[in-house]
C-alpha atoms as a PDB file:
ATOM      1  CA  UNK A   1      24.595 -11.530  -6.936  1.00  0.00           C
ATOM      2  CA  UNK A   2      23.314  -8.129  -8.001  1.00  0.00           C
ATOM      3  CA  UNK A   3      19.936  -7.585  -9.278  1.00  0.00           C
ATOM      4  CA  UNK A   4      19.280  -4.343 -11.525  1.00  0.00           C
ATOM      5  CA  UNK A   5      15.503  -4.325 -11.517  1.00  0.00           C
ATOM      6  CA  UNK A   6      15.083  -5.188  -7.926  1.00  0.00           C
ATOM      7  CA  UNK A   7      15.818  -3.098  -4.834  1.00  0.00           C
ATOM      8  CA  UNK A   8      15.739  -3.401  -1.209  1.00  0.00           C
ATOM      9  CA  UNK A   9      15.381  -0.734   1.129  1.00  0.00           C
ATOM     10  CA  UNK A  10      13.933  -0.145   4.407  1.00  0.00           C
ATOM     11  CA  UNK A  11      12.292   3.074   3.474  1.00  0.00           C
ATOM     12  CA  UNK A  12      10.120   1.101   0.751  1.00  0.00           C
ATOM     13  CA  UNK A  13       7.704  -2.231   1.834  1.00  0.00           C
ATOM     14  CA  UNK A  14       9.501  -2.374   5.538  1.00  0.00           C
ATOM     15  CA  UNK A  15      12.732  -3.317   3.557  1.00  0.00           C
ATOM     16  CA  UNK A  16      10.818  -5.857   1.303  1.00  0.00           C
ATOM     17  CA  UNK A  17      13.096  -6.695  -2.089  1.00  0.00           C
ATOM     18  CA  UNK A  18      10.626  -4.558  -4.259  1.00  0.00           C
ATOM     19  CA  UNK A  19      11.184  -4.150  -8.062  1.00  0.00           C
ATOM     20  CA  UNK A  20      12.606  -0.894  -8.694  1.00  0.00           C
ATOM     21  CA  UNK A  21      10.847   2.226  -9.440  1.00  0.00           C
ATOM     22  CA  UNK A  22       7.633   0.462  -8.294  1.00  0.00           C
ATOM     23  CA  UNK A  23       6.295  -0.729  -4.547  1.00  0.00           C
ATOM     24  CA  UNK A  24       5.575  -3.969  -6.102  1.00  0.00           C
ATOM     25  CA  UNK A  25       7.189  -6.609  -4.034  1.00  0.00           C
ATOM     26  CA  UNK A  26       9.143  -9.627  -5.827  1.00  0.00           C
ATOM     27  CA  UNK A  27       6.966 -11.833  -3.175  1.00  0.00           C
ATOM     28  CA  UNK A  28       3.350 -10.325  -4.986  1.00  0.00           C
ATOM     29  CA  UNK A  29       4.838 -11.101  -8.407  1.00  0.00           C
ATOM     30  CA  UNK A  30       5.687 -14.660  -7.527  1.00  0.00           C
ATOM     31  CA  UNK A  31       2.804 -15.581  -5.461  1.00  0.00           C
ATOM     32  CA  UNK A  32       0.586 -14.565  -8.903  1.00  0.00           C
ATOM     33  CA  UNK A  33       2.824 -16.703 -11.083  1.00  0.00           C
ATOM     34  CA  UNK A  34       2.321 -19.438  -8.522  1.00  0.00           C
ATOM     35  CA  UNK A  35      -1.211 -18.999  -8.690  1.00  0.00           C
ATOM     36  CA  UNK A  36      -1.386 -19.706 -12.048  1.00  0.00           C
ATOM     37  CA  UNK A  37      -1.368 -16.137 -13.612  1.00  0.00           C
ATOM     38  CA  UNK A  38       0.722 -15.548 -16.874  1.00  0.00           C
ATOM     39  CA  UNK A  39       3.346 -12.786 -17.335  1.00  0.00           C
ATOM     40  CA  UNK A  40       0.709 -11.185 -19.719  1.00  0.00           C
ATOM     41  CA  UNK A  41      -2.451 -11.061 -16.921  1.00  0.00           C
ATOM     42  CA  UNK A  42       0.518  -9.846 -14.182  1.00  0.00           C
ATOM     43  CA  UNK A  43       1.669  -7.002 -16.529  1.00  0.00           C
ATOM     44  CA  UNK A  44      -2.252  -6.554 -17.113  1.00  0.00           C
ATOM     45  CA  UNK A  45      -2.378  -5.699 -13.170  1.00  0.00           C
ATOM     46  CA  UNK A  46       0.359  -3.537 -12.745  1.00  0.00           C
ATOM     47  CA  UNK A  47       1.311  -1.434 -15.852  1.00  0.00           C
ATOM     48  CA  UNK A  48       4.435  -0.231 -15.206  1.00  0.00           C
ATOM     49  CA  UNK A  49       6.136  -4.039 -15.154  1.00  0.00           C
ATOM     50  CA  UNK A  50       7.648  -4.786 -18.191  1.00  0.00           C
ATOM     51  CA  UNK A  51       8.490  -8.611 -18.740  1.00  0.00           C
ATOM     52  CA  UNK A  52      12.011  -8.438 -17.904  1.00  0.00           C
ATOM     53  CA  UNK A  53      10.894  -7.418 -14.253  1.00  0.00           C
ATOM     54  CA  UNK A  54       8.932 -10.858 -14.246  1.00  0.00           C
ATOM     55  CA  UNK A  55      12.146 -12.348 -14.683  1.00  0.00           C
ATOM     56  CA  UNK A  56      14.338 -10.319 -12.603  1.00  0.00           C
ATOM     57  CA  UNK A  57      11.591 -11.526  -9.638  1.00  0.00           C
ATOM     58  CA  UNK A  58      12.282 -15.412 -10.129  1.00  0.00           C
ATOM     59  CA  UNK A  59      16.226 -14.492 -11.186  1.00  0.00           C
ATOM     60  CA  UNK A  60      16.339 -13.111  -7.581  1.00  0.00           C
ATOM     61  CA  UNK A  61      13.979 -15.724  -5.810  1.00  0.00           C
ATOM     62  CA  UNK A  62      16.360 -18.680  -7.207  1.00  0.00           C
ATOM     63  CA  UNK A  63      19.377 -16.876  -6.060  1.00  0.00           C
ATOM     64  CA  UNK A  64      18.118 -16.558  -2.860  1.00  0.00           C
ATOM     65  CA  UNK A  65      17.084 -19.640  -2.340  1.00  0.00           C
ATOM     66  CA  UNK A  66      20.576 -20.797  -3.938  1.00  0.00           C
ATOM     67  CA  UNK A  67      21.728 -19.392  -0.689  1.00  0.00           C
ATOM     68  CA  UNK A  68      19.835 -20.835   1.669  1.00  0.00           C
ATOM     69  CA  UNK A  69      21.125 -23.684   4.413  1.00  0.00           C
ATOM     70  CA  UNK A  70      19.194 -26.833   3.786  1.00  0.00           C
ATOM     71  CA  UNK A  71      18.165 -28.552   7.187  1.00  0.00           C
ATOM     72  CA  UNK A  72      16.556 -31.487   7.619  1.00  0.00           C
ATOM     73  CA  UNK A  73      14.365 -32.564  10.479  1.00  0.00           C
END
């Protein structure tokens, strides 16, 4: 699935999916959710995120994971 606000290339993070225009990395904007933050304290950090970026990070998180082989040990 394509994802307009987030980009991936390997001139940016080491290839990390980043959002775009920014060298904010979906993983940073997850891991302060999951911490507890709100989307108004993460767009307090880092300016130039706008709240549909938020979204865009977890929109591409789930779809990654959507893809992802389950295994059980």
């Amino acid at each position: 699935m394509a994802h307009e606000r987030i980009e991936i290339n390997p001139g940016i993070m080491g290839g990390k999916p980043v959002i775009r225009g920014t060298r904010i990395p979906v993983e940073l904007v997850l891991r302060k959710l999951g911490t507890g933050m709100t989307f108004d304290a993460v767009l307090a950090d880092h300016p130039r995120l706008r709240r549909e970026d938020i979204l865009a990070a977890q929109a591409f998180a789930a779809d990654y994971l959507a893809d992802e082989e389950t295994v059980y040990g």
